[in-house]
C-alpha atoms as a PDB file:
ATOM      1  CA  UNK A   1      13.431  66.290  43.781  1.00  0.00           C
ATOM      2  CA  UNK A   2       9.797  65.272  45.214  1.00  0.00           C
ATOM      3  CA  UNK A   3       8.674  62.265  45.874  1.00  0.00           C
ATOM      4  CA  UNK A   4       6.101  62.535  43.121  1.00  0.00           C
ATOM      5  CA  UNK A   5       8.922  63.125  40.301  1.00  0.00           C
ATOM      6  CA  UNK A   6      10.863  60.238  41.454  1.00  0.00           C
ATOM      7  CA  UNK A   7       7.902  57.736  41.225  1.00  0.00           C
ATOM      8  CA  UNK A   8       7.471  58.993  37.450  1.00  0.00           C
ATOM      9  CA  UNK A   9      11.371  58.270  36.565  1.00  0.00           C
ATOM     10  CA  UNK A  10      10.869  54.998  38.125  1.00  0.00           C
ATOM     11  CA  UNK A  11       7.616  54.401  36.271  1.00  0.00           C
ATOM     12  CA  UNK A  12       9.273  55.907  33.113  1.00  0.00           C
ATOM     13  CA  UNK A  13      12.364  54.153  33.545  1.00  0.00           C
ATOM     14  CA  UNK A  14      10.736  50.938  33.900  1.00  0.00           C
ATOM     15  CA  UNK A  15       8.393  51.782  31.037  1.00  0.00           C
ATOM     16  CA  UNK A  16       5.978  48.472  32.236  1.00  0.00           C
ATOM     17  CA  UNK A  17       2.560  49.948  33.793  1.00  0.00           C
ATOM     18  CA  UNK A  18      -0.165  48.513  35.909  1.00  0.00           C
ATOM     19  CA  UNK A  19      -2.029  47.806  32.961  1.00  0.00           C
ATOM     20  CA  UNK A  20       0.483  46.525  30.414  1.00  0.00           C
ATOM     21  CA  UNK A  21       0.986  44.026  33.533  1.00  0.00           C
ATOM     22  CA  UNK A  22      -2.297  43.092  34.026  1.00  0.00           C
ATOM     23  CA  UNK A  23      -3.172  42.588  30.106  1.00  0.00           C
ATOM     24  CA  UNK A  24       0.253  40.283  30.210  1.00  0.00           C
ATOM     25  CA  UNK A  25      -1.229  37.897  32.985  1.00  0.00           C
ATOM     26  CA  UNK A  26      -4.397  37.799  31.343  1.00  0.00           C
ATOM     27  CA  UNK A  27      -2.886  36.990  27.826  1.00  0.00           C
ATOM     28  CA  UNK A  28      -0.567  34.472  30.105  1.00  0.00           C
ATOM     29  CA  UNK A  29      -4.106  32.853  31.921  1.00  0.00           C
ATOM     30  CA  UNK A  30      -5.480  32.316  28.922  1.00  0.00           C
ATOM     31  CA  UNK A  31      -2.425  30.472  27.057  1.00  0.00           C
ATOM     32  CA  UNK A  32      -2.527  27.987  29.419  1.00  0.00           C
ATOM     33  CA  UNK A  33      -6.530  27.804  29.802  1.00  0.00           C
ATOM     34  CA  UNK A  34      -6.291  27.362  26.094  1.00  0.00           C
ATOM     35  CA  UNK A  35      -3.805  24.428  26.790  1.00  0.00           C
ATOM     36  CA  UNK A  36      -5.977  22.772  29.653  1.00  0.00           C
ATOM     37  CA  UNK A  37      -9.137  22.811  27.549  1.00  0.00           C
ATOM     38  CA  UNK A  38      -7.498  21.312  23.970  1.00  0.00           C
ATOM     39  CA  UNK A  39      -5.707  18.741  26.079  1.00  0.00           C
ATOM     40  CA  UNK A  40      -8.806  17.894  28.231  1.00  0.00           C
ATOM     41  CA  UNK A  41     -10.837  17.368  24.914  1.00  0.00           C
ATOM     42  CA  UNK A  42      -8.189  15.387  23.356  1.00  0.00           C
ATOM     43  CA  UNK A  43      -7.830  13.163  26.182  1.00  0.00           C
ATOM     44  CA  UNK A  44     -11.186  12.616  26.904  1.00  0.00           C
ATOM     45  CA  UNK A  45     -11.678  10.070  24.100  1.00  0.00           C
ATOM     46  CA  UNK A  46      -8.715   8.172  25.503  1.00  0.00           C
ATOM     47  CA  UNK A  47      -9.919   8.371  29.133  1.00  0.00           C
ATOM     48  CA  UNK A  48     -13.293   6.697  27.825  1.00  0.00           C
ATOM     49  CA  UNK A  49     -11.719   4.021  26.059  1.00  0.00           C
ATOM     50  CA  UNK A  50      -9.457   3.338  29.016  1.00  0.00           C
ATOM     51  CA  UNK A  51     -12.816   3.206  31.268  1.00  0.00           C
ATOM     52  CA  UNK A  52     -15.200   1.006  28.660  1.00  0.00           C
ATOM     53  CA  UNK A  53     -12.387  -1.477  28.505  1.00  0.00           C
ATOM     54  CA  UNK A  54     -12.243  -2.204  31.884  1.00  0.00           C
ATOM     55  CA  UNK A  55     -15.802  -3.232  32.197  1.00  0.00           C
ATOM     56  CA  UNK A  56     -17.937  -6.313  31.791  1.00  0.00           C
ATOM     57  CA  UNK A  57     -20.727  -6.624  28.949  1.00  0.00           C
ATOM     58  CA  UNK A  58     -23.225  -6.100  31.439  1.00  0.00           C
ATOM     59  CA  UNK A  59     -21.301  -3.140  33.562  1.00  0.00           C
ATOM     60  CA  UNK A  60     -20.892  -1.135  30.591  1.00  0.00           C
ATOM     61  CA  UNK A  61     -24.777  -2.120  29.712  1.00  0.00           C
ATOM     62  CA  UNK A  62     -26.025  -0.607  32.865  1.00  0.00           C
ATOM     63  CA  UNK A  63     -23.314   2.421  33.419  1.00  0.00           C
ATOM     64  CA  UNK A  64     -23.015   5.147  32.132  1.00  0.00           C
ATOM     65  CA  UNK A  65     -19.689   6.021  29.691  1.00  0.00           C
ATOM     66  CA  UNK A  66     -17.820   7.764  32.125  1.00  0.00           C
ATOM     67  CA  UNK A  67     -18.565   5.710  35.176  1.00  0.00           C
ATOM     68  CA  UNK A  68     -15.920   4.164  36.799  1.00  0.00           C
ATOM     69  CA  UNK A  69     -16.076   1.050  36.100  1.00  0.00           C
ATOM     70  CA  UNK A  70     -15.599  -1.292  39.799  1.00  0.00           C
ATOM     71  CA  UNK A  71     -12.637  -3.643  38.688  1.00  0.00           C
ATOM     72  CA  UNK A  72      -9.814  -1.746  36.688  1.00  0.00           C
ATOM     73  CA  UNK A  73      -7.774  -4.741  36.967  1.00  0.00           C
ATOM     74  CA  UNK A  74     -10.186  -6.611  34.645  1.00  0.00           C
ATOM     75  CA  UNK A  75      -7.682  -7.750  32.041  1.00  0.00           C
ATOM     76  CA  UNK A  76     -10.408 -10.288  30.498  1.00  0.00           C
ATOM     77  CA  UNK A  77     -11.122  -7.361  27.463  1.00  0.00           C
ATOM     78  CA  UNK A  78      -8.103  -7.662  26.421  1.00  0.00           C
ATOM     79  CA  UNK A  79      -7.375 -11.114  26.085  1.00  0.00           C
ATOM     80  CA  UNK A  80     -10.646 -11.522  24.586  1.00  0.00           C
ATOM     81  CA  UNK A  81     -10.233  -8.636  21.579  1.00  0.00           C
ATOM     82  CA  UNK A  82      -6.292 -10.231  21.550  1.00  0.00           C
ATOM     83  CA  UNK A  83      -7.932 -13.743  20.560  1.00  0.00           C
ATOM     84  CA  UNK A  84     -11.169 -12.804  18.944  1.00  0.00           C
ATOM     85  CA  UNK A  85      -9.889 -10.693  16.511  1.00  0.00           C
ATOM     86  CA  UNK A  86      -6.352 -12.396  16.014  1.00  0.00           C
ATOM     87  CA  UNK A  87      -4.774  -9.414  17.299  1.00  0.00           C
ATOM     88  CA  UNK A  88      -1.387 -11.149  17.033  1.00  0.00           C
ATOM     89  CA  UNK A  89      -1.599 -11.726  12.711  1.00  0.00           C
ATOM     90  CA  UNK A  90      -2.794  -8.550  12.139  1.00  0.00           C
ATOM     91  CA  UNK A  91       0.041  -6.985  14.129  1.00  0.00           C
ATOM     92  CA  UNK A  92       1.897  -8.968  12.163  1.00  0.00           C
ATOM     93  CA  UNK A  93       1.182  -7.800   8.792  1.00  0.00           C
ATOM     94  CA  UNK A  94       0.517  -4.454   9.540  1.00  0.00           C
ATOM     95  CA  UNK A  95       4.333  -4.581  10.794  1.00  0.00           C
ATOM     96  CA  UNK A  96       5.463  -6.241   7.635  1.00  0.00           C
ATOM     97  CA  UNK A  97       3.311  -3.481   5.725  1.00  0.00           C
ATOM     98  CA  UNK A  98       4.660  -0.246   7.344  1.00  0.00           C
ATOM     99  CA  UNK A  99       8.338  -1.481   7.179  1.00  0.00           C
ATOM    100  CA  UNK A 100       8.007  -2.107   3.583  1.00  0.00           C
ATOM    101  CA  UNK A 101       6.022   0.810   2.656  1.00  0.00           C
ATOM    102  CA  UNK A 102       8.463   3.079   4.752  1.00  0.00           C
ATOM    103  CA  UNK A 103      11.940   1.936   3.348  1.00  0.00           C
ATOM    104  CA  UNK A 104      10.591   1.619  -0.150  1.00  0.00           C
ATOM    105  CA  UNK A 105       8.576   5.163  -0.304  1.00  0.00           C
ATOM    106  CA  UNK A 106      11.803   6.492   1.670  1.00  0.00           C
ATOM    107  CA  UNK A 107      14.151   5.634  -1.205  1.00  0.00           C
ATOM    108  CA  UNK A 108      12.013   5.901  -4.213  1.00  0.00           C
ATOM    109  CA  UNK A 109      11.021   9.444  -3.320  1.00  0.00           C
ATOM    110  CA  UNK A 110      14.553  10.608  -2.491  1.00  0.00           C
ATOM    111  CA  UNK A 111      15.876   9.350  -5.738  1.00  0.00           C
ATOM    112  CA  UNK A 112      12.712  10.611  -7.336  1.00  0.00           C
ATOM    113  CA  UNK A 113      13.063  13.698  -5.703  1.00  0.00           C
ATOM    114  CA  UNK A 114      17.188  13.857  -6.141  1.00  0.00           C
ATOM    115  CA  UNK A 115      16.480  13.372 -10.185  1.00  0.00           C
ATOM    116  CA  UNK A 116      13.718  16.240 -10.520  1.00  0.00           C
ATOM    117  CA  UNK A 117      15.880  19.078  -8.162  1.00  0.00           C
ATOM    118  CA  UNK A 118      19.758  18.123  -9.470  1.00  0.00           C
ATOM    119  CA  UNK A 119      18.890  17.022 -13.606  1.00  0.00           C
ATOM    120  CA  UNK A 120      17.122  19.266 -15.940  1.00  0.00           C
ATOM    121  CA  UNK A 121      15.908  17.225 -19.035  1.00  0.00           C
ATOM    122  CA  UNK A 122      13.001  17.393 -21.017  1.00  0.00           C
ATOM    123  CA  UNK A 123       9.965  16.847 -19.107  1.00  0.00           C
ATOM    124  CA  UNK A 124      11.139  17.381 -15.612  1.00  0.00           C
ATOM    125  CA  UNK A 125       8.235  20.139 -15.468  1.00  0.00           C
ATOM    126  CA  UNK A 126       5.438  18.014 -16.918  1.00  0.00           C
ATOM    127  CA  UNK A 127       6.749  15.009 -14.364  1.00  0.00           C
ATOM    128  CA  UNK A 128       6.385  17.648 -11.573  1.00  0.00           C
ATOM    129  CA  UNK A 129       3.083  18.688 -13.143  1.00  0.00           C
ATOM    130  CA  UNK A 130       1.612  15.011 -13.047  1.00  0.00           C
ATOM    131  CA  UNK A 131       2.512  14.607  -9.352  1.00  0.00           C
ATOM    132  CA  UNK A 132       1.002  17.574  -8.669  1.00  0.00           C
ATOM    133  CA  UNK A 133      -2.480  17.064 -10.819  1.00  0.00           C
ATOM    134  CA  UNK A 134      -2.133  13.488  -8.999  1.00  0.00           C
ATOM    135  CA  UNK A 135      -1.962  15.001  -5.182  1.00  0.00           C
ATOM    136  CA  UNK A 136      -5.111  16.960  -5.708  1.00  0.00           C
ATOM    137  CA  UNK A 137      -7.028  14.243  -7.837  1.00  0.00           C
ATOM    138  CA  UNK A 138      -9.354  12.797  -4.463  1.00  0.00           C
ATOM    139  CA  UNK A 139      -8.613   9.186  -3.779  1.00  0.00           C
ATOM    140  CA  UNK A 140     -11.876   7.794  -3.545  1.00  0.00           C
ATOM    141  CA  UNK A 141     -12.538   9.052  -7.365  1.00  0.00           C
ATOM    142  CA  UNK A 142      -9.577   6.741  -8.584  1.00  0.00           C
ATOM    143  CA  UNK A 143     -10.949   3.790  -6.497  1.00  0.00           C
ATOM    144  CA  UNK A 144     -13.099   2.312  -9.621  1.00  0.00           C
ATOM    145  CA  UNK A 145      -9.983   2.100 -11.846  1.00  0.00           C
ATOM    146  CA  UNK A 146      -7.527   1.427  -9.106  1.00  0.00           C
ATOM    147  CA  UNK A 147      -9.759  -1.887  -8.139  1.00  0.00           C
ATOM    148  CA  UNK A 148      -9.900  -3.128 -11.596  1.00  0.00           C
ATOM    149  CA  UNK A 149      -5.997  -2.730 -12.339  1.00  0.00           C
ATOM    150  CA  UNK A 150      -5.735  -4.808  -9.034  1.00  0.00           C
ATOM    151  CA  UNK A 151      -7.955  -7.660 -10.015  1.00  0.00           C
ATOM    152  CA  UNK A 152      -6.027  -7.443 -13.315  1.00  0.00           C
ATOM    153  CA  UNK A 153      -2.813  -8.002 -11.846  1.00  0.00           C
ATOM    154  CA  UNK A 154      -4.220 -10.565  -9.411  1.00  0.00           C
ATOM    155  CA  UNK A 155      -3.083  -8.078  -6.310  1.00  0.00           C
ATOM    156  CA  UNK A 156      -6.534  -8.574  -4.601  1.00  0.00           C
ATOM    157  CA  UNK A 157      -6.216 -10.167  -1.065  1.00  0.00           C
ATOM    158  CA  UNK A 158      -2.104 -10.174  -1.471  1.00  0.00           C
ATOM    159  CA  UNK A 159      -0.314  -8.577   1.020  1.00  0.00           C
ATOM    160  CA  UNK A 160       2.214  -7.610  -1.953  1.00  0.00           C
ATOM    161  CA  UNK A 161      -0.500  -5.734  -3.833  1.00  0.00           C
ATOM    162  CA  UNK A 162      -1.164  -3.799  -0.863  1.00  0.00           C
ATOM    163  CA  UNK A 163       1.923  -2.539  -0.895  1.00  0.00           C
ATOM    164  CA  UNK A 164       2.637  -1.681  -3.865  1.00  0.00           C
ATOM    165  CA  UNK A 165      -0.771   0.286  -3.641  1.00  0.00           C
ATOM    166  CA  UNK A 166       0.365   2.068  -0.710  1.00  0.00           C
ATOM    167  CA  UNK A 167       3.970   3.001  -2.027  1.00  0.00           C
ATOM    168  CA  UNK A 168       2.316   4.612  -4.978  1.00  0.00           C
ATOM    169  CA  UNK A 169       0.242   7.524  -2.845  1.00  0.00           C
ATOM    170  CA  UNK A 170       2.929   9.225  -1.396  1.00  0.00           C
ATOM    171  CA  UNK A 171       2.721  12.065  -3.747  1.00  0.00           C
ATOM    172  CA  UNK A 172       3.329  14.916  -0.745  1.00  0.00           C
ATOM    173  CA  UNK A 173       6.636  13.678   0.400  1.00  0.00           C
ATOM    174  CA  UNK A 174       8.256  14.044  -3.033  1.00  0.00           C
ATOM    175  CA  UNK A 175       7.684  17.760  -3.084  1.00  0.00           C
ATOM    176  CA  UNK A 176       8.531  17.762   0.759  1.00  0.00           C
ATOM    177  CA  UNK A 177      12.427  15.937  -0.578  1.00  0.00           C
ATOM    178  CA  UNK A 178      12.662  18.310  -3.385  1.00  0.00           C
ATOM    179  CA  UNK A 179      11.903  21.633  -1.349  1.00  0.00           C
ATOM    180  CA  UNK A 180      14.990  20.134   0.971  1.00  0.00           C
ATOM    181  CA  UNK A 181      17.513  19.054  -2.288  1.00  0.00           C
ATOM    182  CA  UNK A 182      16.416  22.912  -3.829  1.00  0.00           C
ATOM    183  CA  UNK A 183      17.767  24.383  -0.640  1.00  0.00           C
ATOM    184  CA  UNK A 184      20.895  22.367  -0.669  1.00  0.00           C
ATOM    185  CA  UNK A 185      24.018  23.923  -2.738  1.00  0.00           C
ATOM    186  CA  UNK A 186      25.136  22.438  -5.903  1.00  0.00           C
ATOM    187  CA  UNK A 187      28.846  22.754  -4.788  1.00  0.00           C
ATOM    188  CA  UNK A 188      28.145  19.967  -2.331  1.00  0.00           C
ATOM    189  CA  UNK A 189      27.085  17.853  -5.739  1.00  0.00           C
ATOM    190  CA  UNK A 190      30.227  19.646  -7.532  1.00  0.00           C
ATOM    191  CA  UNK A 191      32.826  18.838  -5.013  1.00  0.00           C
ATOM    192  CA  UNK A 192      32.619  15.506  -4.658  1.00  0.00           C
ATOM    193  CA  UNK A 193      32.195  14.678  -8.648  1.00  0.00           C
ATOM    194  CA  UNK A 194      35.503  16.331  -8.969  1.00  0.00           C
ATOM    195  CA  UNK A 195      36.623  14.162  -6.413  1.00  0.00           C
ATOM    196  CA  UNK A 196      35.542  10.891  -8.296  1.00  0.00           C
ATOM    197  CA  UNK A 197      32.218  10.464  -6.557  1.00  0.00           C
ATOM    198  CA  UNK A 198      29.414   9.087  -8.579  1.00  0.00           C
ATOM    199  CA  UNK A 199      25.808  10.215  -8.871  1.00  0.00           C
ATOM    200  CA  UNK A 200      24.878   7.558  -6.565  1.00  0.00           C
ATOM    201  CA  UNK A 201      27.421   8.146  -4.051  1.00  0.00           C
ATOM    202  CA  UNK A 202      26.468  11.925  -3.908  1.00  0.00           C
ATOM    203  CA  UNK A 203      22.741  10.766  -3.210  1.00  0.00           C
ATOM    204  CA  UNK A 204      23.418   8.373  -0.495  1.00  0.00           C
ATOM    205  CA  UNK A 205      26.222   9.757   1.364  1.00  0.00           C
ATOM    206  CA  UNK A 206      26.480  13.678   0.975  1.00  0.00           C
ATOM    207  CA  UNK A 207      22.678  14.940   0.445  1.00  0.00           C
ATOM    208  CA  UNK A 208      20.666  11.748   1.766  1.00  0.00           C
ATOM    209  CA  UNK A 209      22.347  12.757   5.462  1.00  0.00           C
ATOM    210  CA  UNK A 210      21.378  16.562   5.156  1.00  0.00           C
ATOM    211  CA  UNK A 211      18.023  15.987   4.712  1.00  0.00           C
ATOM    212  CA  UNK A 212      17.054  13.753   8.091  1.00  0.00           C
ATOM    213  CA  UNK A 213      14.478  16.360   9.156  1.00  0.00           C
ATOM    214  CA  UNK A 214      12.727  15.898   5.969  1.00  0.00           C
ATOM    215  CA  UNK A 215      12.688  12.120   6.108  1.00  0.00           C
ATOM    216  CA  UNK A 216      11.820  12.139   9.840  1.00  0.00           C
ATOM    217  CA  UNK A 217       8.886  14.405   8.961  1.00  0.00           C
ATOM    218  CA  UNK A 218       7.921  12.175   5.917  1.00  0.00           C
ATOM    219  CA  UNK A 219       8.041   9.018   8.023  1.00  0.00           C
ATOM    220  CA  UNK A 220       5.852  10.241  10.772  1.00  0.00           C
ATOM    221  CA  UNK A 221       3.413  11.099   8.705  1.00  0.00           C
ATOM    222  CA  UNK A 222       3.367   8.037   6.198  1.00  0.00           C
ATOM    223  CA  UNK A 223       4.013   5.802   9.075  1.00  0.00           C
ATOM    224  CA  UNK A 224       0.656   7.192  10.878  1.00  0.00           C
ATOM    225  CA  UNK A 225      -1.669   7.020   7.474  1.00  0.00           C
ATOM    226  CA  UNK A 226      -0.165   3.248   6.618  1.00  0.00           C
ATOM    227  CA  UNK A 227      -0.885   2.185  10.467  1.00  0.00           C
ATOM    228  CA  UNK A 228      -4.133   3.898  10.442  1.00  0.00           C
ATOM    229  CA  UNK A 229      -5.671   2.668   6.975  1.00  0.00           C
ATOM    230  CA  UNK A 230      -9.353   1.137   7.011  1.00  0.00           C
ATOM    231  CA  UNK A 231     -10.972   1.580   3.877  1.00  0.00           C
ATOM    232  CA  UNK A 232      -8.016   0.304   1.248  1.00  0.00           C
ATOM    233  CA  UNK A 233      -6.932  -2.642   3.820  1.00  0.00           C
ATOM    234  CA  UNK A 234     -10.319  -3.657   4.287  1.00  0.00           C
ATOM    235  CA  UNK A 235     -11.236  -3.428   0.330  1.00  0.00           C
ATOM    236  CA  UNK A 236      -8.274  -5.224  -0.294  1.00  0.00           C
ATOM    237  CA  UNK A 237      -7.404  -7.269   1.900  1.00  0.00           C
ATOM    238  CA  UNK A 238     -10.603  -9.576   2.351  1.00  0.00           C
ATOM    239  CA  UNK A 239      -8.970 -12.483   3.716  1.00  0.00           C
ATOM    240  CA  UNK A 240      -9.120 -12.948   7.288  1.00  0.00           C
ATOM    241  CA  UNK A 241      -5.493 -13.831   7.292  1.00  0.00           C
ATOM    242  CA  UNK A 242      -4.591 -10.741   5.950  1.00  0.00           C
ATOM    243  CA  UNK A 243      -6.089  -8.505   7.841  1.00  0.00           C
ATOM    244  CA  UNK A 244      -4.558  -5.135   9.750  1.00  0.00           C
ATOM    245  CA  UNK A 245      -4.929  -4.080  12.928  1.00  0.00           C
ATOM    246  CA  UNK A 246      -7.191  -1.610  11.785  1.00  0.00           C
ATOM    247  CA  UNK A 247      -9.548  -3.944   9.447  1.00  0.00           C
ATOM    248  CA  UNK A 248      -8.986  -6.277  12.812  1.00  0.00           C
ATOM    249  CA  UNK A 249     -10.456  -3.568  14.919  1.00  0.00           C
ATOM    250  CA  UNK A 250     -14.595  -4.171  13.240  1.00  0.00           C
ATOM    251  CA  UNK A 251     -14.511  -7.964  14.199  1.00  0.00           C
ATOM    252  CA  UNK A 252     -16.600  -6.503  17.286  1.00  0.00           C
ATOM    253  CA  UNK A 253     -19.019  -5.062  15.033  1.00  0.00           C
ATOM    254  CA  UNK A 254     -22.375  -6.606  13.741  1.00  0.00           C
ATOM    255  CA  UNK A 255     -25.813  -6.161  12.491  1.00  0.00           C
ATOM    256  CA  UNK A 256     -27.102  -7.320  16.228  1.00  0.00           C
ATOM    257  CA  UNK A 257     -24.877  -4.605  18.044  1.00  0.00           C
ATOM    258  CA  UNK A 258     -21.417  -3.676  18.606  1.00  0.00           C
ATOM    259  CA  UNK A 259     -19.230  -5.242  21.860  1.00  0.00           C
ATOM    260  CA  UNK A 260     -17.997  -1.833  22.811  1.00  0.00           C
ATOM    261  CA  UNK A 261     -15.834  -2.927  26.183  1.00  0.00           C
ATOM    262  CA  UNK A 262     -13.993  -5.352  23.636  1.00  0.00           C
ATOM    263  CA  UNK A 263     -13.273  -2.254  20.799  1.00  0.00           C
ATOM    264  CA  UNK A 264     -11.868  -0.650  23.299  1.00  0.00           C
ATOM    265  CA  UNK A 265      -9.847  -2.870  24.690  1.00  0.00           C
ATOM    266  CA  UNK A 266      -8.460  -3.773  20.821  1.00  0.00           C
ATOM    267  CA  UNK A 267      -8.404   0.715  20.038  1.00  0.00           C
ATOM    268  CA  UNK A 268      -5.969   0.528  23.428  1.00  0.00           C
ATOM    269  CA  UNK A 269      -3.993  -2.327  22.083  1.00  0.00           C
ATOM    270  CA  UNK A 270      -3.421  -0.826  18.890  1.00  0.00           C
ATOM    271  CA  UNK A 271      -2.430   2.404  20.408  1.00  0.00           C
ATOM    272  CA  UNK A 272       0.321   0.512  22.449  1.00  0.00           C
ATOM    273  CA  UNK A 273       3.026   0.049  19.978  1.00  0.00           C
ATOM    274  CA  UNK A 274       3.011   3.217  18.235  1.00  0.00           C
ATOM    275  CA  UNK A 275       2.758   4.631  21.845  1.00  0.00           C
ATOM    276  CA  UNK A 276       6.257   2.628  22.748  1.00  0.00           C
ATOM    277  CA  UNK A 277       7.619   3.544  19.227  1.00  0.00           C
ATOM    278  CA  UNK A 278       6.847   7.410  20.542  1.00  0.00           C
ATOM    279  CA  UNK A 279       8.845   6.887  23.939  1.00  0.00           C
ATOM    280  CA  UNK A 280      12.147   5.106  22.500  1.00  0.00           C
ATOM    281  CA  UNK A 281      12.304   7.427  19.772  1.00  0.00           C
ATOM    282  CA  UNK A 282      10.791  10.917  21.038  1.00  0.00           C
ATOM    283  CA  UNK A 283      14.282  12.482  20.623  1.00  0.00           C
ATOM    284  CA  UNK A 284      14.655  11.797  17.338  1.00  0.00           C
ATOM    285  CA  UNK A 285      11.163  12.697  16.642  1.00  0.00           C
ATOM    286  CA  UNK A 286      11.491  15.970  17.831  1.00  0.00           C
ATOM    287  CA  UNK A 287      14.763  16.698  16.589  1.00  0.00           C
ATOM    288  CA  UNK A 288      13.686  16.073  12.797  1.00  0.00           C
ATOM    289  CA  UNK A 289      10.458  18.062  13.335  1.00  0.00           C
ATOM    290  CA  UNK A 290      12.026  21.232  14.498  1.00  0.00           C
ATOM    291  CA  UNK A 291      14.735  21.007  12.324  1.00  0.00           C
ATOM    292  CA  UNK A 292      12.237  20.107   9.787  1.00  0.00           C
ATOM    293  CA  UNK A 293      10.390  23.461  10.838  1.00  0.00           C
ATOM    294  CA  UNK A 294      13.795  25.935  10.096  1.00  0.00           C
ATOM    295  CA  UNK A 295      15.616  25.693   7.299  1.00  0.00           C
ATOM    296  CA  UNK A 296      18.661  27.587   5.761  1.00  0.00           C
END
């Protein structure tokens, strides 16, 4: 056999060319160009905000945004936007806030969720319906109505009446719970009322467990909006004592300018404890999201 036949077994044999190899590297080069630009452009806000709070009111006046600024050790930011703003209260009650909004939207949507998927009665499609008309209703149209049944109820500048508010627009994470209950088996349900379980019991010990990745998933998301929230903390919640970090985060903001080395400083502040939350509990985390991504 020539020389010439063996190179085409090998080539056929192989069944990779030059080309096919070349188009692979390229596809490869520009995955992870892809990745270097997203991330670059995602951390550049970060970066900035790491920069601006490390200068003085008159550094950051005469530099420009990215310029280094020439004492990164200048801690005086954050003590400032820490006191200033009472940092320390509004951590406070957005803490008290996000656990109680978590637990309670956690357990009133499972059960909500547990009823509508396991019980068919007479209006469990009009229920569904509601939730559904309600989820694409836009907030900001209910605002007018949702304001005057809060002054009604003398909820206005209560840190109860926020949430309750907040519990009640969680709309999503009922249909996310009753996708997960649809896709677990009624024998589960079946097995252990022959056994003498009750309804209750069933819920909280056989299908609550099975559907982790779908709380997990729910949490993240809730927990982010709740932590994040301007516009309904700062509506109502008008007392200074009630404020959230967020709401806490415009104290630097005025008619005569905006003290941009001390937002920063309070953005970085706020970003520490969810950032903490992140590292103790990143297993978790990504556990219930991929599991959250496959289901049987």
């Amino acid at each position: 056999m020539s020389s010439a036949t063996q190179s085409v077994g090998r080539h056929n044999n192989s069944g990779i060319t030059p080309w096919y190899r070349i188009r692979r590297g390229f596809l490869v080069f520009l995955k992870y160009l892809s990745l270097v630009f997203f991330s670059f452009w995602f951390l550049l806000p970060v970066a900035s905000c790491f920069i601006t709070a490390a200068k003085t009111k008159q550094e950051y006046q005469t530099t420009s945004v990215m310029q280094m600024p020439k004492n990164w050790l200048n801690f005086q930011n954050y003590a400032d936007a820490f006191s200033a703003a009472s940092m320390g209260t509004a951590f406070r009650n957005s803490a008290i806030v996000l656990v109680v909004v978590l637990i309670c939207t956690t357990i009133i949507g499972t059960m909500l969720a547990y009823v509508l998927s396991r019980f068919q009665f007479p209006g469990n499609g009009l229920i569904r319906g509601m939730f559904m008309i309600a989820a694409l209703l836009p907030g900001i149209a209910m605002q007018v109505a949702l304001y005057k049944i809060m002054v009604n109820l003398n909820a206005v500048n209560t840190l109860w009446g926020y949430i309750v508010m907040m519990m009640g627009t969680d709309v999503i994470s009922i249909y996310v719970f009753i996708q997960f209950f649809e896709n677990l088996p009624i024998s589960l349900d079946e097995a252990a009322i022959v056994d003498g379980a009750s309804y209750l019991t069933v819920y909280w010990k056989i299908l609550l467990p099975n559907i982790k990745p779908a709380i997990v998933t729910c949490l993240i998301l809730k927990g982010v909006t709740v932590y994040n929230e301007y516009y309904a903390a700062n509506l109502y919640l008008q007392d200074v004592n009630l404020r959230t970090v967020a709401v806490a985060l415009y104290t630097f903001t005025g008619p005569m300018g905006s003290q941009y080395n001390l937002i920063c400083a309070g953005v970085i502040l706020t970003l520490l404890p969810m950032l903490i939350l992140f590292l103790l509990f990143q297993k978790q985390i990504y556990n219930g999201v991929a599991a959250g991504a496959v289901k049987e």
